[in-house]
N, C-alpha and C. Protein backbone atom coordinates (compact mmCIF):
# COMPACT_ATOMS: atom_id res chain seq x y z
N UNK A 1 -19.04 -7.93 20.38
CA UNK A 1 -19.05 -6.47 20.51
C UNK A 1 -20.39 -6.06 21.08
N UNK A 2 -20.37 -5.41 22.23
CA UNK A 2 -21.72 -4.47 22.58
C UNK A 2 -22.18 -3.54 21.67
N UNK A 3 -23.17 -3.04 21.84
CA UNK A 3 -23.93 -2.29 21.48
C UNK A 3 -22.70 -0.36 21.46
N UNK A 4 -22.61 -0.86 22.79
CA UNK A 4 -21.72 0.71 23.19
C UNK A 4 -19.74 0.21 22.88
N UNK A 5 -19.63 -0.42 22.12
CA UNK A 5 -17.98 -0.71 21.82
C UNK A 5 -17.71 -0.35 20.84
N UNK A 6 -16.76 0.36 20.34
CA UNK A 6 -16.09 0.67 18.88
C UNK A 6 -15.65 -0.44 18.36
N UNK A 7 -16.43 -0.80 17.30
CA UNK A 7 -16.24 -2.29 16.18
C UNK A 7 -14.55 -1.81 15.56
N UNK A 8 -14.47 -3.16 15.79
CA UNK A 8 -12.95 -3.76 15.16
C UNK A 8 -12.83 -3.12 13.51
N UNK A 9 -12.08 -2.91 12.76
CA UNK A 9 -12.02 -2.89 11.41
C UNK A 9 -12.30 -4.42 10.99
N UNK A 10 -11.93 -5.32 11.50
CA UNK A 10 -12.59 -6.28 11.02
C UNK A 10 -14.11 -6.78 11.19
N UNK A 11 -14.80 -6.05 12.01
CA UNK A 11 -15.87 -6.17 11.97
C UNK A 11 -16.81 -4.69 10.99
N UNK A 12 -16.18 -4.28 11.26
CA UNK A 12 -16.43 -2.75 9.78
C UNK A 12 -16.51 -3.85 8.69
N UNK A 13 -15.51 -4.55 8.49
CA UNK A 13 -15.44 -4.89 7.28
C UNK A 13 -16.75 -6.02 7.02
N UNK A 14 -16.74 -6.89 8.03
CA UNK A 14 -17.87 -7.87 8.23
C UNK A 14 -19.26 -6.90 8.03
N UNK A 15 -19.81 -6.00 8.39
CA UNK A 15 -20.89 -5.22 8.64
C UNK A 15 -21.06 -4.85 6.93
N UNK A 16 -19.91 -4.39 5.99
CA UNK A 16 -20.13 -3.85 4.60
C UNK A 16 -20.17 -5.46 4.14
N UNK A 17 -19.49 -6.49 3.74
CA UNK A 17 -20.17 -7.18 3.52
C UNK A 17 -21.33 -7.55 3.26
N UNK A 18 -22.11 -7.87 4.81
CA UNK A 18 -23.37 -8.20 4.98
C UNK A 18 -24.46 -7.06 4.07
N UNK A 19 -23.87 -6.01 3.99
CA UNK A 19 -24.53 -4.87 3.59
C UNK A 19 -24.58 -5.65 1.54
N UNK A 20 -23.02 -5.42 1.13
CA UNK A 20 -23.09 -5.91 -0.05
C UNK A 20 -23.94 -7.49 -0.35
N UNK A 21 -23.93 -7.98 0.73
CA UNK A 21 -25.23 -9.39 0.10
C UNK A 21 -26.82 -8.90 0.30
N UNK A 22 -27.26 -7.95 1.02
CA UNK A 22 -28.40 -7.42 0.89
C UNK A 22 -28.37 -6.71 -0.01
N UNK A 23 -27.21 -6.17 -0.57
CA UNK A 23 -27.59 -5.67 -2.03
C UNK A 23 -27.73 -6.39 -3.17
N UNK A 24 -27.00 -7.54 -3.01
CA UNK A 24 -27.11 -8.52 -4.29
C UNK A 24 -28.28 -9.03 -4.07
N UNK A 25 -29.00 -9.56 -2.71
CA UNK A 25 -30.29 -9.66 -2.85
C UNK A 25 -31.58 -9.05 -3.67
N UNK A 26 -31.21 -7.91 -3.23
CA UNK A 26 -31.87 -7.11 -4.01
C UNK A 26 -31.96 -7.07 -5.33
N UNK A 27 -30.88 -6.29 -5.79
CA UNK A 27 -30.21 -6.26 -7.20
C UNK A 27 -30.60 -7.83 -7.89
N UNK A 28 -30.28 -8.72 -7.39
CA UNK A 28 -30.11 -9.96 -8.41
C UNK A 28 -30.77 -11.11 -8.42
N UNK A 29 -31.72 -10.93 -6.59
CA UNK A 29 -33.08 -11.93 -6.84
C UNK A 29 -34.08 -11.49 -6.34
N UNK A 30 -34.65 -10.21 -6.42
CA UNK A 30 -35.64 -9.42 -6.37
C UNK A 30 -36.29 -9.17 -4.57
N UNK A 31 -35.65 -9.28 -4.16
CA UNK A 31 -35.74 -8.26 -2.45
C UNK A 31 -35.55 -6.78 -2.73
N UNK A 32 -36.71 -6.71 -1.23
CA UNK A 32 -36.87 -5.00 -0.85
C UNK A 32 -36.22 -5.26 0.30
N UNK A 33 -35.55 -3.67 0.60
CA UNK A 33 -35.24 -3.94 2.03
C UNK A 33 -36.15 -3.05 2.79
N UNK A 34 -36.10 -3.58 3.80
CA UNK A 34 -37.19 -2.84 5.15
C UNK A 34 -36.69 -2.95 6.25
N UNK A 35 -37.16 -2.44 7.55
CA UNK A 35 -36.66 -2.38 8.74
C UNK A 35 -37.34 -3.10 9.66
N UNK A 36 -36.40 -3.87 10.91
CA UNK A 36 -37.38 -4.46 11.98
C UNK A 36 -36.51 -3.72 13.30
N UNK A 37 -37.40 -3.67 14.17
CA UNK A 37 -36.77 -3.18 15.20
C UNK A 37 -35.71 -3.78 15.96
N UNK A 38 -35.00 -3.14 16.88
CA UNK A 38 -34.12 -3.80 17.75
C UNK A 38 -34.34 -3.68 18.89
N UNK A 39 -35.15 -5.09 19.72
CA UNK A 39 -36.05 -4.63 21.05
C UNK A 39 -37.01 -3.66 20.98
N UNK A 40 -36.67 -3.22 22.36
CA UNK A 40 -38.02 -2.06 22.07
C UNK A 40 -37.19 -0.78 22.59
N UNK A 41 -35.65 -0.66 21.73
CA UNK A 41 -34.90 0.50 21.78
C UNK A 41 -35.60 1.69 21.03
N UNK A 42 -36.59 1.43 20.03
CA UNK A 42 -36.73 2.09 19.33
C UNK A 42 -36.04 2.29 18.15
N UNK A 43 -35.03 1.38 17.83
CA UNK A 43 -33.99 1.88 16.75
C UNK A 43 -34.31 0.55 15.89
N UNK A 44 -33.90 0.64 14.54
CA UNK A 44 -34.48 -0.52 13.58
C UNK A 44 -33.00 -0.66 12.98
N UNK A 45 -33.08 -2.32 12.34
CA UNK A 45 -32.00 -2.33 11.30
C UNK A 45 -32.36 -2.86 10.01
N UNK A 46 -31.96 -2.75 9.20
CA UNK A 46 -32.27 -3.46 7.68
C UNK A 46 -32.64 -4.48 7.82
N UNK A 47 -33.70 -5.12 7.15
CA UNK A 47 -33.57 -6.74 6.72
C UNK A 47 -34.37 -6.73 5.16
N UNK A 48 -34.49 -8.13 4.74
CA UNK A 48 -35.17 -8.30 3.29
C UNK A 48 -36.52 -8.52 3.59
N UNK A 49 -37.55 -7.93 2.64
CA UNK A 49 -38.58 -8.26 2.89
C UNK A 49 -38.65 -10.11 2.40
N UNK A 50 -37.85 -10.57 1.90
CA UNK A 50 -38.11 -12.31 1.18
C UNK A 50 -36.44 -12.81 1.73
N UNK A 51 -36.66 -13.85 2.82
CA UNK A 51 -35.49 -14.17 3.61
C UNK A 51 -35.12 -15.26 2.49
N UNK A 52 -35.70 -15.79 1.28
CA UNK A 52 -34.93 -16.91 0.34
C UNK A 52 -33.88 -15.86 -0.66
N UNK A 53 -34.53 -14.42 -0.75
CA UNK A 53 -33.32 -13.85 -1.49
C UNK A 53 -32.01 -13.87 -0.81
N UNK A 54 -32.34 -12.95 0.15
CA UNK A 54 -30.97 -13.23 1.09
C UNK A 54 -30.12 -14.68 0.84
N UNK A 55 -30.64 -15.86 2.02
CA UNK A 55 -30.42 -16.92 1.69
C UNK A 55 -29.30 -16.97 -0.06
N UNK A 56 -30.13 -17.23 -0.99
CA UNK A 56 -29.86 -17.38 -2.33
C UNK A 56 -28.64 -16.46 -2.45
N UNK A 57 -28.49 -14.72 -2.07
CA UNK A 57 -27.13 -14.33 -2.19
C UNK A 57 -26.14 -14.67 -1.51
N UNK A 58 -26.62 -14.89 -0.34
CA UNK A 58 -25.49 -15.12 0.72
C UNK A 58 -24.78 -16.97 0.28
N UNK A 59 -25.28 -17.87 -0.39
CA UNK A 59 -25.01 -19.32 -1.25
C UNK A 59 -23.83 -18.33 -2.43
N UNK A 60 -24.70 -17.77 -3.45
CA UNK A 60 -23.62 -16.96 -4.11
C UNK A 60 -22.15 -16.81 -3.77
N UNK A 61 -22.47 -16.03 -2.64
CA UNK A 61 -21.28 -15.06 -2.11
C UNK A 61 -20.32 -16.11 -1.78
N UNK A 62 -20.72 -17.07 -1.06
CA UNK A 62 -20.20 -18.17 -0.36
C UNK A 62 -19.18 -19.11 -1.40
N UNK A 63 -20.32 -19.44 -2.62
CA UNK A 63 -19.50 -19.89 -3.32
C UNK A 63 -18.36 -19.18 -3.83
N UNK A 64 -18.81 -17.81 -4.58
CA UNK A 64 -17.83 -16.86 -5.35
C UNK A 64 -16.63 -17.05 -4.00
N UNK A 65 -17.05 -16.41 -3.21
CA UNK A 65 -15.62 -16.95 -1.76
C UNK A 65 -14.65 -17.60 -1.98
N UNK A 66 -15.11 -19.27 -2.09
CA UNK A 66 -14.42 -20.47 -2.14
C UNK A 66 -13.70 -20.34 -3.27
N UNK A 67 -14.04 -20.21 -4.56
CA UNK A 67 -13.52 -20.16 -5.97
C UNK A 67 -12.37 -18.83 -5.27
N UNK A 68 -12.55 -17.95 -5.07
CA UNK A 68 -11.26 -17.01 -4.62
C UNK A 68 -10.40 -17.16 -3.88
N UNK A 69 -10.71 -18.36 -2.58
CA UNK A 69 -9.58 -18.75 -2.01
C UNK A 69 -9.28 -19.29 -2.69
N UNK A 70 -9.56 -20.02 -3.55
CA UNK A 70 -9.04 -21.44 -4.35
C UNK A 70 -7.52 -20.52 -5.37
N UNK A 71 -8.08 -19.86 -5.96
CA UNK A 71 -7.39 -18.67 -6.86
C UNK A 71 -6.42 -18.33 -6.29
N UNK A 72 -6.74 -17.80 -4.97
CA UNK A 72 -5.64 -16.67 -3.97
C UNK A 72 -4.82 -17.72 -3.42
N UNK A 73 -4.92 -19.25 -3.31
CA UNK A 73 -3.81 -19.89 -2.80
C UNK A 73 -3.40 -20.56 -4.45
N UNK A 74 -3.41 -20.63 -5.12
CA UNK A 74 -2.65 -21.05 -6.48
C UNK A 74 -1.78 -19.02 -6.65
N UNK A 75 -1.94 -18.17 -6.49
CA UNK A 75 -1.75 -17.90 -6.87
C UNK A 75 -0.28 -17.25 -5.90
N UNK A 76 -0.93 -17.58 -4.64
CA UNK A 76 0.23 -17.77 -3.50
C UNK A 76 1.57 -18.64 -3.48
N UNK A 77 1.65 -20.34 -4.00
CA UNK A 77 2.00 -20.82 -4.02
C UNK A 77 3.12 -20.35 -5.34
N UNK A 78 2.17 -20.10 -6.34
CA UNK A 78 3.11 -19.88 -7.81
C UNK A 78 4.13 -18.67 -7.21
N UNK A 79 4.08 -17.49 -6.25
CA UNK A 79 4.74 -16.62 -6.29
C UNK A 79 5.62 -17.20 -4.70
N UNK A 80 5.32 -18.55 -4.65
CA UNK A 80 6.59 -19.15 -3.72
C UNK A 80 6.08 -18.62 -2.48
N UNK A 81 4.81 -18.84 -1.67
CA UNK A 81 4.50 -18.70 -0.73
C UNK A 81 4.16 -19.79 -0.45
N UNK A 82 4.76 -20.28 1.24
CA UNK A 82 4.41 -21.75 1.77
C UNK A 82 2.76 -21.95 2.50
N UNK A 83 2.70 -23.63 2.49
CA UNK A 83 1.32 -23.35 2.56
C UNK A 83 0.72 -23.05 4.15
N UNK A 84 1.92 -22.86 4.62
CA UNK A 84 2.11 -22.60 6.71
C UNK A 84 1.92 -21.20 6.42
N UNK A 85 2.20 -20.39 5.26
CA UNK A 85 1.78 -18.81 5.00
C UNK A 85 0.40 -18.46 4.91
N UNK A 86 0.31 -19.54 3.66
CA UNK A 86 -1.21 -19.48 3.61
C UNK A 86 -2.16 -20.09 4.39
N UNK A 87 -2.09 -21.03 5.15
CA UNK A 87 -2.80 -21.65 6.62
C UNK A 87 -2.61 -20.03 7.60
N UNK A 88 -2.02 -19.04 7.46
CA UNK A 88 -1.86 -17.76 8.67
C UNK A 88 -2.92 -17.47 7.85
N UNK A 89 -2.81 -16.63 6.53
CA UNK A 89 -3.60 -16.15 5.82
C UNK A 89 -5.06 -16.32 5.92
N UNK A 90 -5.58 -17.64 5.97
CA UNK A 90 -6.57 -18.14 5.96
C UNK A 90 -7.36 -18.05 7.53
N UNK A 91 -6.60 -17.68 8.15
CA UNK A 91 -7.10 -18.32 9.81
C UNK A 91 -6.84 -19.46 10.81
N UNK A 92 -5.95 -19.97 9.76
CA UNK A 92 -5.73 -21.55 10.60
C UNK A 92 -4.22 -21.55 11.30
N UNK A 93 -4.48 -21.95 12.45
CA UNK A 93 -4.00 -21.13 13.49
C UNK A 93 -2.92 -22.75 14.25
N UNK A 94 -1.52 -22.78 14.84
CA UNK A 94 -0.94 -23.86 15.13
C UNK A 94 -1.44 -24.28 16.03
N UNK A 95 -2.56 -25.48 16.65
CA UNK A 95 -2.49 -25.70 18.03
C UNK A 95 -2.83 -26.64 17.92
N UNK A 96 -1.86 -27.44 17.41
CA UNK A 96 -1.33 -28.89 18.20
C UNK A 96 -2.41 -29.71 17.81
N UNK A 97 -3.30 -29.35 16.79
CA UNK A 97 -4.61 -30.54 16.78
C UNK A 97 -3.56 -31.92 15.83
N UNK A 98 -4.55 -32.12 15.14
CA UNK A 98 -4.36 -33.06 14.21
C UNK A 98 -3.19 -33.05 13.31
N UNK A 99 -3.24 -31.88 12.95
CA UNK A 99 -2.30 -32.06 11.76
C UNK A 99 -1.64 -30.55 11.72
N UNK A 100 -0.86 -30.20 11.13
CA UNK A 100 0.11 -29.18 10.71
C UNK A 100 -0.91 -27.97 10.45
N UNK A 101 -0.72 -26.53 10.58
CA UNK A 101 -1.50 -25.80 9.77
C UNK A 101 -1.61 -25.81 7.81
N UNK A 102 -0.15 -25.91 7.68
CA UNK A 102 -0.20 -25.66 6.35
C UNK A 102 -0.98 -26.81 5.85
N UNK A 103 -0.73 -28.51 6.46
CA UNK A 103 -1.32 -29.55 5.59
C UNK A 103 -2.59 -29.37 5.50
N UNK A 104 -3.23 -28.52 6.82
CA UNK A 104 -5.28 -28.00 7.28
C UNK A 104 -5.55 -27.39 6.11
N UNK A 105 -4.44 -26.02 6.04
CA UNK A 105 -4.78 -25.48 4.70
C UNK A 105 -4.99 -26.04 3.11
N UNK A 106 -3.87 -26.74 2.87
CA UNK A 106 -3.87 -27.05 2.09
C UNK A 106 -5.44 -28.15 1.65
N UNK A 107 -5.72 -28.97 2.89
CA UNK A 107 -7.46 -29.82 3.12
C UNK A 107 -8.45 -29.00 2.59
N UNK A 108 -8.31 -27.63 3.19
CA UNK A 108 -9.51 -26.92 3.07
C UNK A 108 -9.71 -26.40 2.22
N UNK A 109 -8.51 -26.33 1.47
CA UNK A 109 -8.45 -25.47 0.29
C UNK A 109 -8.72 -25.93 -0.89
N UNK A 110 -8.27 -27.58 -1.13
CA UNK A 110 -7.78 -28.39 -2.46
C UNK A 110 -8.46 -29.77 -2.14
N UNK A 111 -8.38 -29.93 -1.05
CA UNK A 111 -9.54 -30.88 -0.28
C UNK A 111 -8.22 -32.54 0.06
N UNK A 112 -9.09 -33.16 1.03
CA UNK A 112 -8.11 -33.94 1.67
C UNK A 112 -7.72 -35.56 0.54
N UNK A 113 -6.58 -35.47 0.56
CA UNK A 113 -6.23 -36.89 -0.20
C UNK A 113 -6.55 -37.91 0.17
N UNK A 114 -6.50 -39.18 -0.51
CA UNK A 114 -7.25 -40.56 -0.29
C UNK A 114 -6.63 -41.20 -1.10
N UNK A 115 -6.68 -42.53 -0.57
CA UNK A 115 -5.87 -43.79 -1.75
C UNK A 115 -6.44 -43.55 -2.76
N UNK A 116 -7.17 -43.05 -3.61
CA UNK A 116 -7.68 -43.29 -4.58
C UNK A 116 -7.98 -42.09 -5.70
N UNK A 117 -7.43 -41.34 -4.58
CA UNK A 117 -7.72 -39.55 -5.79
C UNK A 117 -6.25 -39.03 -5.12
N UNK A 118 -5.62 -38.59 -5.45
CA UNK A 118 -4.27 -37.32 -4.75
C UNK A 118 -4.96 -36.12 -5.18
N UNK A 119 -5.30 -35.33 -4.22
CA UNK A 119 -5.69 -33.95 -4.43
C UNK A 119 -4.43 -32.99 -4.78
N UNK A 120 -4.57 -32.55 -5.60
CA UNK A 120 -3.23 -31.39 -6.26
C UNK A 120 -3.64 -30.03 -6.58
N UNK A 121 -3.10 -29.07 -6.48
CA UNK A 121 -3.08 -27.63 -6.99
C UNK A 121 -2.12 -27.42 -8.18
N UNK A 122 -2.66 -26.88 -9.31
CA UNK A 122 -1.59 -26.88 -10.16
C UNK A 122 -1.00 -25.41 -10.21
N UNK A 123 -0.40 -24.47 -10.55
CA UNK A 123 0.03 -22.82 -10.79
C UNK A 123 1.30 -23.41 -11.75
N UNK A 124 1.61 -21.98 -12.21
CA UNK A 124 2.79 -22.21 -12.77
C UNK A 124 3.86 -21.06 -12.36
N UNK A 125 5.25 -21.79 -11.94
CA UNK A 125 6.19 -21.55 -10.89
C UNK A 125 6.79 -20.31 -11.56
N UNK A 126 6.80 -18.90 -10.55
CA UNK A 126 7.38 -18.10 -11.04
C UNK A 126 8.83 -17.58 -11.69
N UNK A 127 9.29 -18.46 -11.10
CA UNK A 127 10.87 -18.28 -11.05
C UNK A 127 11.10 -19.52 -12.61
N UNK A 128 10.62 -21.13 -12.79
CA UNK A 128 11.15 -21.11 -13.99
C UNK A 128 10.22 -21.08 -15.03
N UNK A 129 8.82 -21.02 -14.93
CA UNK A 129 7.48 -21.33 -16.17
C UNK A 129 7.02 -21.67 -16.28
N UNK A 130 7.32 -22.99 -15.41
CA UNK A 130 6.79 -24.39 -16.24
C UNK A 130 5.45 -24.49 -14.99
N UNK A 131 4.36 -25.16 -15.47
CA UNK A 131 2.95 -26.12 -14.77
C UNK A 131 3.56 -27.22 -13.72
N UNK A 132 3.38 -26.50 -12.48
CA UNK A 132 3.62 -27.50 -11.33
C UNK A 132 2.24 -27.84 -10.56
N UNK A 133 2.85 -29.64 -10.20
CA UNK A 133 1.51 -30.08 -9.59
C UNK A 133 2.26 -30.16 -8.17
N UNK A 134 1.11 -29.65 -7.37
CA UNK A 134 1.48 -29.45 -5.91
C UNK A 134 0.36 -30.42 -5.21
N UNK A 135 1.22 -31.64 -4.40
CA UNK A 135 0.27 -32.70 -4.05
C UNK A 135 0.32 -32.44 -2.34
N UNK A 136 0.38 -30.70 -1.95
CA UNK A 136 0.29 -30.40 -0.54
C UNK A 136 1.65 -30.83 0.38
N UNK A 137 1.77 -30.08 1.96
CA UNK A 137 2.98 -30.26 2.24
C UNK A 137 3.27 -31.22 3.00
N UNK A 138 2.77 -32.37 2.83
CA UNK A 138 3.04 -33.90 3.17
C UNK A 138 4.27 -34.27 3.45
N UNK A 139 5.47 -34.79 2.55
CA UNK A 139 6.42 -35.26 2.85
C UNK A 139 7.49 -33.89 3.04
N UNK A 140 8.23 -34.64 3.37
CA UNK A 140 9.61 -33.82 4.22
C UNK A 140 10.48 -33.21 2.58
N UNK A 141 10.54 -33.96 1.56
CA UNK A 141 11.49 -33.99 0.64
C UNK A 141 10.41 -32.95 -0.91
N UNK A 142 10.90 -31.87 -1.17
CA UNK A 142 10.33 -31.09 -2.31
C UNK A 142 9.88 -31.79 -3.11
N UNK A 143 10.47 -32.46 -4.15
CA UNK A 143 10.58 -33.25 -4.68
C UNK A 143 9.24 -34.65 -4.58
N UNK A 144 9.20 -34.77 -3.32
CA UNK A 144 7.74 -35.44 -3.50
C UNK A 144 6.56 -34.50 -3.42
N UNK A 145 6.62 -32.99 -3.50
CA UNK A 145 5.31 -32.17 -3.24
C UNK A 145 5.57 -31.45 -4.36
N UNK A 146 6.28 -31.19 -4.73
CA UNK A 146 6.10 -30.54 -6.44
C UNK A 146 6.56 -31.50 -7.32
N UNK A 147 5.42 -31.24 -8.28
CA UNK A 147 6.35 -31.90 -10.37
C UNK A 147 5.97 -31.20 -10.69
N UNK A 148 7.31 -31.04 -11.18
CA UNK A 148 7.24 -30.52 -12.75
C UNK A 148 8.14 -28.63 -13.13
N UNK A 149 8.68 -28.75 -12.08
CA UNK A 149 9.66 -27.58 -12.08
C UNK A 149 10.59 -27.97 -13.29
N UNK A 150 11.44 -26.76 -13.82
CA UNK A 150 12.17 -27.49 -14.36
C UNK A 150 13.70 -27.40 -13.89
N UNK A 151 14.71 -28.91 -14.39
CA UNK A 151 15.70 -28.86 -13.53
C UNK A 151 16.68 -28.19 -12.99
N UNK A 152 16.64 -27.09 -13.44
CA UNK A 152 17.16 -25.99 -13.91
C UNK A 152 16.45 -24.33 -12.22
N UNK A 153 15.29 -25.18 -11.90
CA UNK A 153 14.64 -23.47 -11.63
C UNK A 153 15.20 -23.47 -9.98
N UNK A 154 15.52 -22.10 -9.93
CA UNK A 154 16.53 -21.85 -8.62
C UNK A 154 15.81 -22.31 -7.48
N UNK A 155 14.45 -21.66 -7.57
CA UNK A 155 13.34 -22.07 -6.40
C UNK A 155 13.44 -23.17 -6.16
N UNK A 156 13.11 -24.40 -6.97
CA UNK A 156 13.15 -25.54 -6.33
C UNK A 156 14.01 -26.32 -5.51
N UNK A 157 15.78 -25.67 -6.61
CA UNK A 157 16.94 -25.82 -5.72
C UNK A 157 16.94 -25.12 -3.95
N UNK A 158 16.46 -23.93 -4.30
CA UNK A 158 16.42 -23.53 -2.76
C UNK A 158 16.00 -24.33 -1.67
N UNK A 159 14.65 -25.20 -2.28
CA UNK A 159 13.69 -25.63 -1.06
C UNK A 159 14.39 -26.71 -1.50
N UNK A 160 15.31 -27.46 -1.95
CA UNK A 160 15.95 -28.49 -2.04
C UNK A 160 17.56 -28.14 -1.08
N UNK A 161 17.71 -27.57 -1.04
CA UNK A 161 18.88 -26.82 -0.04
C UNK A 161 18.22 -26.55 1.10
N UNK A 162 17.41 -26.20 1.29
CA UNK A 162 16.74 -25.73 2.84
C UNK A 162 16.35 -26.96 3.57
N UNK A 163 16.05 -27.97 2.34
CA UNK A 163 15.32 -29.41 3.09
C UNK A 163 16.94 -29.95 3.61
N UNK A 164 18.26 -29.88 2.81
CA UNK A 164 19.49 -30.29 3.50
C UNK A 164 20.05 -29.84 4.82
N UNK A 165 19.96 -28.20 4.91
CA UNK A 165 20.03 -28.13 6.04
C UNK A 165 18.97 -28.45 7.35
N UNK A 166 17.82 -28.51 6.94
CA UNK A 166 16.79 -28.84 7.81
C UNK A 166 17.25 -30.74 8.04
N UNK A 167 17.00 -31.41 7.37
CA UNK A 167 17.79 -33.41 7.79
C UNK A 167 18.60 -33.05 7.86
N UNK A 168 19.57 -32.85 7.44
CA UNK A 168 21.23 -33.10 7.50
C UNK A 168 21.13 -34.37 6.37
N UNK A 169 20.20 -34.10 5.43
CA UNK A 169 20.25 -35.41 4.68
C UNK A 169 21.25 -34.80 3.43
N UNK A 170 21.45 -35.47 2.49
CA UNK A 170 22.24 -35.59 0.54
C UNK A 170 21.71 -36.31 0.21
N UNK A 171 21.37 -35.74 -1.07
CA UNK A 171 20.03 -36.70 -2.38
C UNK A 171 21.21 -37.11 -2.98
């Protein structure tokens, strides 16, 4: 964005942000704010007088962030949102790299599996109650990406019906 362009709402939104971590600077590890110029327009913008406060909120923020995506996709999944929803949600976008969006998402989110750890999300499934472990959208068959539904809960039947018409397979 120039100088002379009407900012995006998403950049409104980016601009209060930045604003709210110069306040936590302030507020919570002892920064002043002051002004430096911009060129020699004559016009100034905020900064901290101590660039480790900043720093130090903006680590905060970053983390508090991560812990909320982490939240906002358990809490996506439990209300039966796929993780190709939440890969849109997030920013991660289809183009043909490596891998699927939803499986990216699910990496970035819960972090990538290995012979030796299975990374899982747990929530608990809205439709029947019960604590499901979600080991990401890897295989083709429900049934290997969720436990612990119970046998009974419609949801799972659905995505167990959707996976039939999608193969043309019968369990």
């Amino acid at each position: 964005m120039s100088v002379f362009e009407e900012a995006t709402p998403r950049e409104r939104l980016a601009y209060r942000v930045r604003g709210q971590i110069r306040r936590l600077a302030i507020d919570g590890f002892g920064a002043r704010e002051t002004t430096a110029p911009i060129g020699d327009s004559g016009l100034t913008h905020p900064i901290l007088d101590d660039p480790m406060a900043g720093l130090q909120a903006a680590v905060l923020t970053r983390n508090v962030a991560a812990a909320t995506i982490h939240d906002g996709a358990v809490d996506a999944r439990a209300a039966g949102r796929t993780w190709g929803e939440i890969a849109e949600a997030v920013g991660i976008e289809d183009d043909d790299r490596f891998a699927p969006p939803g499986e990216r998402a699910f990496e970035e989110i819960v972090g990538r599996p290995d012979l030796f750890a299975l990374a899982s999300l747990r929530w608990t499934c809205t439709t029947c109650g019960r604590r499901v472990s979600d080991s990401g959208p890897y295989e083709s068959h429900p049934d290997d990406n969720e436990h612990g539904h119970a046998e009974t809960c419609d949801r799972h039947e659905r995505a167990v019906s959707a996976w039939r018409v999608r193969t043309g397979e019968e369990t």
